[in-house]
N, C-alpha and C. Protein backbone atom coordinates (compact mmCIF):
# COMPACT_ATOMS: atom_id res chain seq x y z
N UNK A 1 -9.20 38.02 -103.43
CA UNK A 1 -9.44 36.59 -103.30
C UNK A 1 -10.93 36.33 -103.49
N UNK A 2 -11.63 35.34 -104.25
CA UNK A 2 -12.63 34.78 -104.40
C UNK A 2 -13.32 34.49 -102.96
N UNK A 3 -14.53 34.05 -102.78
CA UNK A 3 -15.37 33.94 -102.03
C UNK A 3 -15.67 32.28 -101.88
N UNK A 4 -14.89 31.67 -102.06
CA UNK A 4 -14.25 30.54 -101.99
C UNK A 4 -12.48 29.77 -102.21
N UNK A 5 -12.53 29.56 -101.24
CA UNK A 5 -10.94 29.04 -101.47
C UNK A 5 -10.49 27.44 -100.82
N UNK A 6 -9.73 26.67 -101.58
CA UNK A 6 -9.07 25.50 -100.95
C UNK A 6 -7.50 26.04 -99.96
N UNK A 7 -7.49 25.60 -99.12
CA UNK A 7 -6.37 25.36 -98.15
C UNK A 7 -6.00 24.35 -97.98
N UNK A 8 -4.27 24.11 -98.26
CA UNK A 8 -3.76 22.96 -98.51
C UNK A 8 -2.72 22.81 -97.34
N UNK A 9 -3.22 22.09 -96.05
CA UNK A 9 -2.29 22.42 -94.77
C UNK A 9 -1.20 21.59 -94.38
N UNK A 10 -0.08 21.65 -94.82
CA UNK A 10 0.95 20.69 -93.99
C UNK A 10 1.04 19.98 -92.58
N UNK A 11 0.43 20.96 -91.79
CA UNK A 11 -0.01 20.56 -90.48
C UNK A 11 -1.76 20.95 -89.80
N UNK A 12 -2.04 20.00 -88.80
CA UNK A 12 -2.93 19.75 -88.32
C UNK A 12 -3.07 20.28 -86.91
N UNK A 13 -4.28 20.91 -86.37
CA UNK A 13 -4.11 20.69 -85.19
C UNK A 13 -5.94 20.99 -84.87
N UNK A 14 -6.82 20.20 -84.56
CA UNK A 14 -8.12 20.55 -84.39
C UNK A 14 -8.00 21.51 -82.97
N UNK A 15 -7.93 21.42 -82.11
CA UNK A 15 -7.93 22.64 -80.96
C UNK A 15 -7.48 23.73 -81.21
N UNK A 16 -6.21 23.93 -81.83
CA UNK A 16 -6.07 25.18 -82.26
C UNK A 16 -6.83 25.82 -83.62
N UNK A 17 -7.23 25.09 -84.45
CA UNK A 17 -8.11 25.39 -85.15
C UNK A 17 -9.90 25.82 -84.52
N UNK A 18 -10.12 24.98 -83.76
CA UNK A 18 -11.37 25.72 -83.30
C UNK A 18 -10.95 27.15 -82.29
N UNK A 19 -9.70 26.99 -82.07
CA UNK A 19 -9.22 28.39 -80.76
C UNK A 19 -9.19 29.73 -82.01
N UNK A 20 -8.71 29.33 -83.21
CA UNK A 20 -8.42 30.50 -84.12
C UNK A 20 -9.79 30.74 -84.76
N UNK A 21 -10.67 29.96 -85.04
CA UNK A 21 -11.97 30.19 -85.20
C UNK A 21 -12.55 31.58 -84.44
N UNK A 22 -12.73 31.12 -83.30
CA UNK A 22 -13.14 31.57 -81.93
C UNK A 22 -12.37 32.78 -82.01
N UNK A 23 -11.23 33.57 -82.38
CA UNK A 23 -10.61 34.44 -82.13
C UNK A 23 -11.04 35.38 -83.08
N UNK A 24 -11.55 34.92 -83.89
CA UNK A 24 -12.10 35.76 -85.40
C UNK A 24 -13.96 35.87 -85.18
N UNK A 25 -14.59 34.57 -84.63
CA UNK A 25 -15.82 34.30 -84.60
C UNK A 25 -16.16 33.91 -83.73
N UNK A 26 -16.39 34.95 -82.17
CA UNK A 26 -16.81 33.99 -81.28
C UNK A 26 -17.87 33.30 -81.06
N UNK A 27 -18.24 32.05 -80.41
CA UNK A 27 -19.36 31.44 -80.04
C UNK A 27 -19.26 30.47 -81.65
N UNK A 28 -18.05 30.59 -82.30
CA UNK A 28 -18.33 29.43 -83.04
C UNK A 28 -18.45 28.18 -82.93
N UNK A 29 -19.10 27.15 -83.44
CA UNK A 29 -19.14 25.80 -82.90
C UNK A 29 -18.95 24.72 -84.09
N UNK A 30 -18.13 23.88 -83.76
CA UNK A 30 -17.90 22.92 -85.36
C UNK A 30 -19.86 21.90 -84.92
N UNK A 31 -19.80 22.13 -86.39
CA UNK A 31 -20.99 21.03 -86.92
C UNK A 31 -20.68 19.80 -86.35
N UNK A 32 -19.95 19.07 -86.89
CA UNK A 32 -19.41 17.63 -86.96
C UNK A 32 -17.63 17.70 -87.68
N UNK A 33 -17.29 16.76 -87.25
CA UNK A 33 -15.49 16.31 -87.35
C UNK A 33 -15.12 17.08 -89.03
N UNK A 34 -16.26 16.83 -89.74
CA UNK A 34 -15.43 17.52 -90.98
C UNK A 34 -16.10 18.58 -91.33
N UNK A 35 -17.06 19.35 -90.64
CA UNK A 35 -17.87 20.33 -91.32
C UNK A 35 -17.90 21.34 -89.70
N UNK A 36 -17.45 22.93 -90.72
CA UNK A 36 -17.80 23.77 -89.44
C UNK A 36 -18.71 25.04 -90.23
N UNK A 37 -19.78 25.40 -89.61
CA UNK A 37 -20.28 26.59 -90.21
C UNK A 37 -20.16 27.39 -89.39
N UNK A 38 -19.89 28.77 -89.77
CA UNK A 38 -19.81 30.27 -89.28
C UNK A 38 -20.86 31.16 -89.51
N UNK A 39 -21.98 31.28 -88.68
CA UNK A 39 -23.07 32.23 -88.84
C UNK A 39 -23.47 33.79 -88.44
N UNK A 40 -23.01 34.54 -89.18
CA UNK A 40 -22.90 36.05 -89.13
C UNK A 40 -24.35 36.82 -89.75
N UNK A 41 -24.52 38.06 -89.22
CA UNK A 41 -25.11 38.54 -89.99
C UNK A 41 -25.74 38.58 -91.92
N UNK A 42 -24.58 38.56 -92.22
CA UNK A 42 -24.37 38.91 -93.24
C UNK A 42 -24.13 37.46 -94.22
N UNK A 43 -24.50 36.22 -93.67
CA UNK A 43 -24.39 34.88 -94.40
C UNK A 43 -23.45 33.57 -93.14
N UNK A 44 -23.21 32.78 -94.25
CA UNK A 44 -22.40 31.78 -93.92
C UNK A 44 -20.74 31.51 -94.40
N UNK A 45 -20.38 30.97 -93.34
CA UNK A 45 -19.16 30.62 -93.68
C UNK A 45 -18.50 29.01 -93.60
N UNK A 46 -18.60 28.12 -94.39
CA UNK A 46 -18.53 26.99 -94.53
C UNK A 46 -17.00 26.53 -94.04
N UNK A 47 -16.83 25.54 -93.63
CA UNK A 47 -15.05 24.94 -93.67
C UNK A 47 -15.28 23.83 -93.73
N UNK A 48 -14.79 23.14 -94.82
CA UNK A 48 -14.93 21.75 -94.78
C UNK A 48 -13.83 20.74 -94.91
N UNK A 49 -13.44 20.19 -93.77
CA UNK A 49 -12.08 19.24 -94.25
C UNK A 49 -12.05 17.65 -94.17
N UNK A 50 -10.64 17.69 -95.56
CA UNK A 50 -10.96 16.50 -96.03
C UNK A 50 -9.57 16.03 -95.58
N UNK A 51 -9.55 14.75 -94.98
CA UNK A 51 -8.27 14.30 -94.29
C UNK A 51 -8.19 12.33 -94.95
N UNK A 52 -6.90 12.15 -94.93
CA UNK A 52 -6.61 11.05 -95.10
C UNK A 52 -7.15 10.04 -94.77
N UNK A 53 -7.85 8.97 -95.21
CA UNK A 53 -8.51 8.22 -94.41
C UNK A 53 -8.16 6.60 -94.77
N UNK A 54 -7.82 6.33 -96.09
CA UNK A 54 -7.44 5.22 -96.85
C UNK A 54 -6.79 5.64 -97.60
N UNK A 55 -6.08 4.59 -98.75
CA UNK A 55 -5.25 4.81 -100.18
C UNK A 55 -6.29 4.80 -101.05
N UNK A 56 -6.14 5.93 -102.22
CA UNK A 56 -7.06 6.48 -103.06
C UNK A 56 -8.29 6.92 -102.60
N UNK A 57 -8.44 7.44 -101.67
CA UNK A 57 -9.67 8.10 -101.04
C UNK A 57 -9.96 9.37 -101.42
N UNK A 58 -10.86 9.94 -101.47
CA UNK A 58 -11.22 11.57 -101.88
C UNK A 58 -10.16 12.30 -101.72
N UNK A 59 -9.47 11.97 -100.26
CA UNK A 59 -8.55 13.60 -100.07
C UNK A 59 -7.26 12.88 -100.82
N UNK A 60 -7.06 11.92 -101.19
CA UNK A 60 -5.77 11.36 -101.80
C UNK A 60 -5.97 11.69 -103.82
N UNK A 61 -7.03 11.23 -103.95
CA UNK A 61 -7.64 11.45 -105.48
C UNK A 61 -7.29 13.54 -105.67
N UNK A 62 -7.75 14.02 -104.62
CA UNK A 62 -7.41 15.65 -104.14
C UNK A 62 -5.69 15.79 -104.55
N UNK A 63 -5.26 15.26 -104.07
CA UNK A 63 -4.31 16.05 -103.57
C UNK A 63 -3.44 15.49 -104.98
N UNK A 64 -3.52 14.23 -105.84
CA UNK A 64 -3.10 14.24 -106.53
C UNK A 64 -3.51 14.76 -107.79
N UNK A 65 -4.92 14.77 -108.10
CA UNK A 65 -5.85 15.89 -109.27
C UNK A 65 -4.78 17.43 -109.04
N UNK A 66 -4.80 18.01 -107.87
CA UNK A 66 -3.91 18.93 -107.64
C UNK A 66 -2.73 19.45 -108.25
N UNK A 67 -1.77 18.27 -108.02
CA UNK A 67 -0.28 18.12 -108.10
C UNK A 67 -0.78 18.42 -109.38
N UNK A 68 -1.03 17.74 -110.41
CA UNK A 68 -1.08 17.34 -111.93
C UNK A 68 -1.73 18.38 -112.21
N UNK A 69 -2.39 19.16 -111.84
CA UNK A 69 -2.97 20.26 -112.36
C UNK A 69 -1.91 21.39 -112.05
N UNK A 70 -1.15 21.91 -111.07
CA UNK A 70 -0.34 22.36 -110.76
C UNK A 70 1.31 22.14 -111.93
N UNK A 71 1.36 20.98 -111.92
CA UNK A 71 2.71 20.34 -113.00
C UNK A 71 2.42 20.65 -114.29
N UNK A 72 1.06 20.61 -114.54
CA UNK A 72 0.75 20.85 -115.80
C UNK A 72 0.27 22.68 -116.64
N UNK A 73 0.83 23.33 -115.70
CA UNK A 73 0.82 24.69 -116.35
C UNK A 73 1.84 25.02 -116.62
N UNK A 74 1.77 25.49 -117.73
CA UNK A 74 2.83 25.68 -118.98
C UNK A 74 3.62 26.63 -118.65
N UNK A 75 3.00 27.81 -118.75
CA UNK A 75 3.83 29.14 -118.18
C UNK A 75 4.29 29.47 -116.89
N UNK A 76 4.28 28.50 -115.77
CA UNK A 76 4.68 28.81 -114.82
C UNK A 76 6.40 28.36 -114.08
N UNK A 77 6.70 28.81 -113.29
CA UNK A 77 8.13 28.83 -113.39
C UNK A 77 8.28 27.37 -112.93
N UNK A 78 9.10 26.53 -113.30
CA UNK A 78 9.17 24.86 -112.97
C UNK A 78 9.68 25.04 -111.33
N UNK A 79 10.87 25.80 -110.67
CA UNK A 79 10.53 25.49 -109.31
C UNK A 79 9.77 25.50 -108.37
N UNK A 80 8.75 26.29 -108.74
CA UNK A 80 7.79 27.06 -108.22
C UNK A 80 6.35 25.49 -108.20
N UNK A 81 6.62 25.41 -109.52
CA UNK A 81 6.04 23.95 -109.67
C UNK A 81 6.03 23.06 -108.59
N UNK A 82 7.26 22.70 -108.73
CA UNK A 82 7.98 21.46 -107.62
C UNK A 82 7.52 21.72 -106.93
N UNK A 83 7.90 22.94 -105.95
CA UNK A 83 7.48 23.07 -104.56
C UNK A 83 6.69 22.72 -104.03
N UNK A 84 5.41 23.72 -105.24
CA UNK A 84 3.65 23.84 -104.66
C UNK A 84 3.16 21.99 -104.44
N UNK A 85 4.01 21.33 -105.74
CA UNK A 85 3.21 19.96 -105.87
C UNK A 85 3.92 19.07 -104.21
N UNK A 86 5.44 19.16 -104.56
CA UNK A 86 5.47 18.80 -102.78
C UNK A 86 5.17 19.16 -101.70
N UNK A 87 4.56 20.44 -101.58
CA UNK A 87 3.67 20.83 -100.26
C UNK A 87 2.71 20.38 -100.74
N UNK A 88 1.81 20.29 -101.28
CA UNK A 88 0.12 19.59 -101.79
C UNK A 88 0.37 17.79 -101.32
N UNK A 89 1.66 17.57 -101.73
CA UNK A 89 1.55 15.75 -101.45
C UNK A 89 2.23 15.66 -100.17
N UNK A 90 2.85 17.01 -99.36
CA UNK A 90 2.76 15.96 -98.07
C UNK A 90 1.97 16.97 -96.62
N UNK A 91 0.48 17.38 -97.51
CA UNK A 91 -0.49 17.61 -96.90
C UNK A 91 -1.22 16.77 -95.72
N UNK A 92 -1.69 17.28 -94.52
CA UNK A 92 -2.17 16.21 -94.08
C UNK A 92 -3.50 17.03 -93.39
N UNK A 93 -4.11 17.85 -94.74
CA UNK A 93 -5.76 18.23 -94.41
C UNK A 93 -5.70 19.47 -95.72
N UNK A 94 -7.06 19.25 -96.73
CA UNK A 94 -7.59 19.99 -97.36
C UNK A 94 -8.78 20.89 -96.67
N UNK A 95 -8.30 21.97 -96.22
CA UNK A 95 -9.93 22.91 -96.00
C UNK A 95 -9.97 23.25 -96.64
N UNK A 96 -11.58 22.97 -97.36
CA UNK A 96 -12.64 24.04 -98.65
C UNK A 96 -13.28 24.94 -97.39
N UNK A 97 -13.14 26.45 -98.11
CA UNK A 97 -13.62 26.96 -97.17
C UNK A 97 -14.67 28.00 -98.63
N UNK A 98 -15.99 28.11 -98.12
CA UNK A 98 -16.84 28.72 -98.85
C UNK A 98 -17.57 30.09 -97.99
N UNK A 99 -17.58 31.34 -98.22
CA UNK A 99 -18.54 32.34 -98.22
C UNK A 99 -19.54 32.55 -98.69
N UNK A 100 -20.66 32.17 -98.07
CA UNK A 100 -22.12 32.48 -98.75
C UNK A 100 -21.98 33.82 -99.22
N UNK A 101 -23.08 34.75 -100.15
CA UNK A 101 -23.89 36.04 -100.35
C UNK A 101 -22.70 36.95 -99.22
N UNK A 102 -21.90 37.51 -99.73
CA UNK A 102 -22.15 38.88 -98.73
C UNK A 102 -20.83 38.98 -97.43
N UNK A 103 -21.01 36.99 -96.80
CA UNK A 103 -19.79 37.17 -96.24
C UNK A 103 -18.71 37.54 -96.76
N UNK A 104 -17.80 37.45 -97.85
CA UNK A 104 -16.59 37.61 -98.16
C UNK A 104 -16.23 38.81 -98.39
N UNK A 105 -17.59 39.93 -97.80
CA UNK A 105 -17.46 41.35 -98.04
C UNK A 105 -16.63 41.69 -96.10
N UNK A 106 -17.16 40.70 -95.13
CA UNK A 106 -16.58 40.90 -94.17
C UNK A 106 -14.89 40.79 -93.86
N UNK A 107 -14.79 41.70 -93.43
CA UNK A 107 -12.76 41.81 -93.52
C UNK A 107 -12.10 40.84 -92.69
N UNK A 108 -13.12 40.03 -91.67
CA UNK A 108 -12.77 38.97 -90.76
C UNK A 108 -12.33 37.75 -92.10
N UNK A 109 -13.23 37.27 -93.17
CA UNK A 109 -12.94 36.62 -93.88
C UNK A 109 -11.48 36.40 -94.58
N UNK A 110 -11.38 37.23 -95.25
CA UNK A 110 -9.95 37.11 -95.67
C UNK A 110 -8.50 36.76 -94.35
N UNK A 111 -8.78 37.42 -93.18
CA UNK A 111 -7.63 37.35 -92.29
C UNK A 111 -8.03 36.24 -91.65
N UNK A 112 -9.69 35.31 -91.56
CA UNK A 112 -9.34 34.27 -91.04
C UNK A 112 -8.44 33.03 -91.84
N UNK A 113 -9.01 33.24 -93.17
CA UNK A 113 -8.00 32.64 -94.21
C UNK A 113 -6.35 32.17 -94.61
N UNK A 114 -6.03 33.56 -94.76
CA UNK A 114 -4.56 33.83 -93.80
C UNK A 114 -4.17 33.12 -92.81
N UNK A 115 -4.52 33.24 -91.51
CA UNK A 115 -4.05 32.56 -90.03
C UNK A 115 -4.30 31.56 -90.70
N UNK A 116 -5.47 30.96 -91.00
CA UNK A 116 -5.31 29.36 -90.90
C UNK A 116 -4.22 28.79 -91.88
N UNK A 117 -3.69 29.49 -92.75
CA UNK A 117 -2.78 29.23 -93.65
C UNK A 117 -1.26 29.34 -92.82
N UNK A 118 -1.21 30.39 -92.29
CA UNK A 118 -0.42 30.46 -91.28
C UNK A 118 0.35 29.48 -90.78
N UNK A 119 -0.88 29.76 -89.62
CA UNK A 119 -1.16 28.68 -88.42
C UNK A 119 -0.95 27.20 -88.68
N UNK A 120 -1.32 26.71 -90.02
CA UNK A 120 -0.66 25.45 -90.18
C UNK A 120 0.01 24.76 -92.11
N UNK A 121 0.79 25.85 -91.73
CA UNK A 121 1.81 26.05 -93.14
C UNK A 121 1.02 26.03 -94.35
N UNK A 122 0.20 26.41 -94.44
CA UNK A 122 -0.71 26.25 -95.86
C UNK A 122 -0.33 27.10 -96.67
N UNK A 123 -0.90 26.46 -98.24
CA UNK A 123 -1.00 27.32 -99.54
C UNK A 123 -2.23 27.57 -99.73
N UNK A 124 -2.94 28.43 -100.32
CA UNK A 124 -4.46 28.82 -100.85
C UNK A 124 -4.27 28.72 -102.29
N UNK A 125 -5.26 27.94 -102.29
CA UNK A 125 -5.87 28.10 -104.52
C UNK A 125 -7.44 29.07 -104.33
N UNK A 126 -7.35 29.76 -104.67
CA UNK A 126 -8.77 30.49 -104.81
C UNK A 126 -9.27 30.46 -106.43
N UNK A 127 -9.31 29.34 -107.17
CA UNK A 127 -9.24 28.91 -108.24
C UNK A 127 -8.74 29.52 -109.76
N UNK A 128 -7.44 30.64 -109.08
CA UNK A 128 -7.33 31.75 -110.14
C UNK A 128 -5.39 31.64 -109.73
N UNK A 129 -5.17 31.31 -108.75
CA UNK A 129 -3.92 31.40 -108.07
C UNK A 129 -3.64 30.96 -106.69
N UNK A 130 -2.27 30.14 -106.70
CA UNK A 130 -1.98 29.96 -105.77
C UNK A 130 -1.24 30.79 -104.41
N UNK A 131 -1.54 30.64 -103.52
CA UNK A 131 -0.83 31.80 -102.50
C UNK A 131 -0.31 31.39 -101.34
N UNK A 132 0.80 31.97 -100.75
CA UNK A 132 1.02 31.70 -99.20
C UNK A 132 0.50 32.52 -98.85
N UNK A 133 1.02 32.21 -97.47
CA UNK A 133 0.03 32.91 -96.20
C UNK A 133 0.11 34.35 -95.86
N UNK A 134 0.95 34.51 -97.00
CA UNK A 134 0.80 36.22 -96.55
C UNK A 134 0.43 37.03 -97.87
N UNK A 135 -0.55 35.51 -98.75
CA UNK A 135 -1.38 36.54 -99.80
C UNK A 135 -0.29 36.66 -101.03
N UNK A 136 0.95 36.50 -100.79
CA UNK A 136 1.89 36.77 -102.24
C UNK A 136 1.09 35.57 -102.99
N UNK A 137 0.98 36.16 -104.62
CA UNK A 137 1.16 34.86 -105.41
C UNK A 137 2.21 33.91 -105.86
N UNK A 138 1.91 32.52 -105.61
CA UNK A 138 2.91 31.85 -105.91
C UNK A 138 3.07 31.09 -107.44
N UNK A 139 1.55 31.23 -107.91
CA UNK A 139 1.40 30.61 -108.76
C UNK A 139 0.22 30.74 -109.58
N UNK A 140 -0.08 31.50 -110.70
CA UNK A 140 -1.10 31.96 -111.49
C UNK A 140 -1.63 31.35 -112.57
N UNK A 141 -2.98 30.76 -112.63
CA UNK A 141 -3.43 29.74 -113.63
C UNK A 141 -3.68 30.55 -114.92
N UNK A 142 -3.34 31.52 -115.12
CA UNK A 142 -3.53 31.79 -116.37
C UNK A 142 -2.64 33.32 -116.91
């Protein structure tokens, strides 16, 4: 997996999200409501989420750029299609999550990734393929 990835979460839950943080990174602390950084040795770890806020708003313009990018690959199997685009549209939180330099060499990274995918039904695009939460690919851009 890339050293950046989107998480596309069906469900929400901010407390348990800062508790699974904390279980991987302790003494972590969210920035502000949509921004959390993770400070390790070895770099940063960004999470940034984008939640519903109005009609046609960033995470709505998201989630449908998505779908259509998703619908629109040729070689991929059409149910597989469907699916990904109806879990993406009845999302209710995009985490971008970014690894500075070095973090994504830490093994905490990838398994915090995972859980949070988990933890609240998500798919991952790491801009090469789509994945559930246990890392299978579901869906390969090329």
């Amino acid at each position: 997996m890339a050293e950046s990835c989107t998480i596309y979460c069906k469900l929400w839950n901010l407390k348990e999200f800062a508790r699974l943080l904390d279980s991987y990174f302790p003494s972590t602390i969210p920035t502000s409501d949509d921004l959390t950084i993770v400070h390790d040795s070895d770099g940063n770890l960004r999470l940034t989420q984008k939640k519903f806020r109005e009609p046609g708003d960033d995470f709505c313009r998201l989630l449908l750029s998505t779908c259509a990018f998703v619908e629109g690959l040729p070689n991929a199997d059409a149910v597989v299609k469907k699916w990904l685009a109806s879990h993406v549209e009845s999302c209710e939180l995009v985490l971008g999550v970014v690894a500075e330099p070095a973090f994504d060499a830490d093994e905490r990274f990838h398994a915090v990734v995972f859980a949070i995918a988990k933890a609240f039904d998500g798919v991952i695009f790491n801009g090469h393929e789509m994945l559930d939460a246990n890392g299978v690919t579901l869906l390969a851009t090329s």
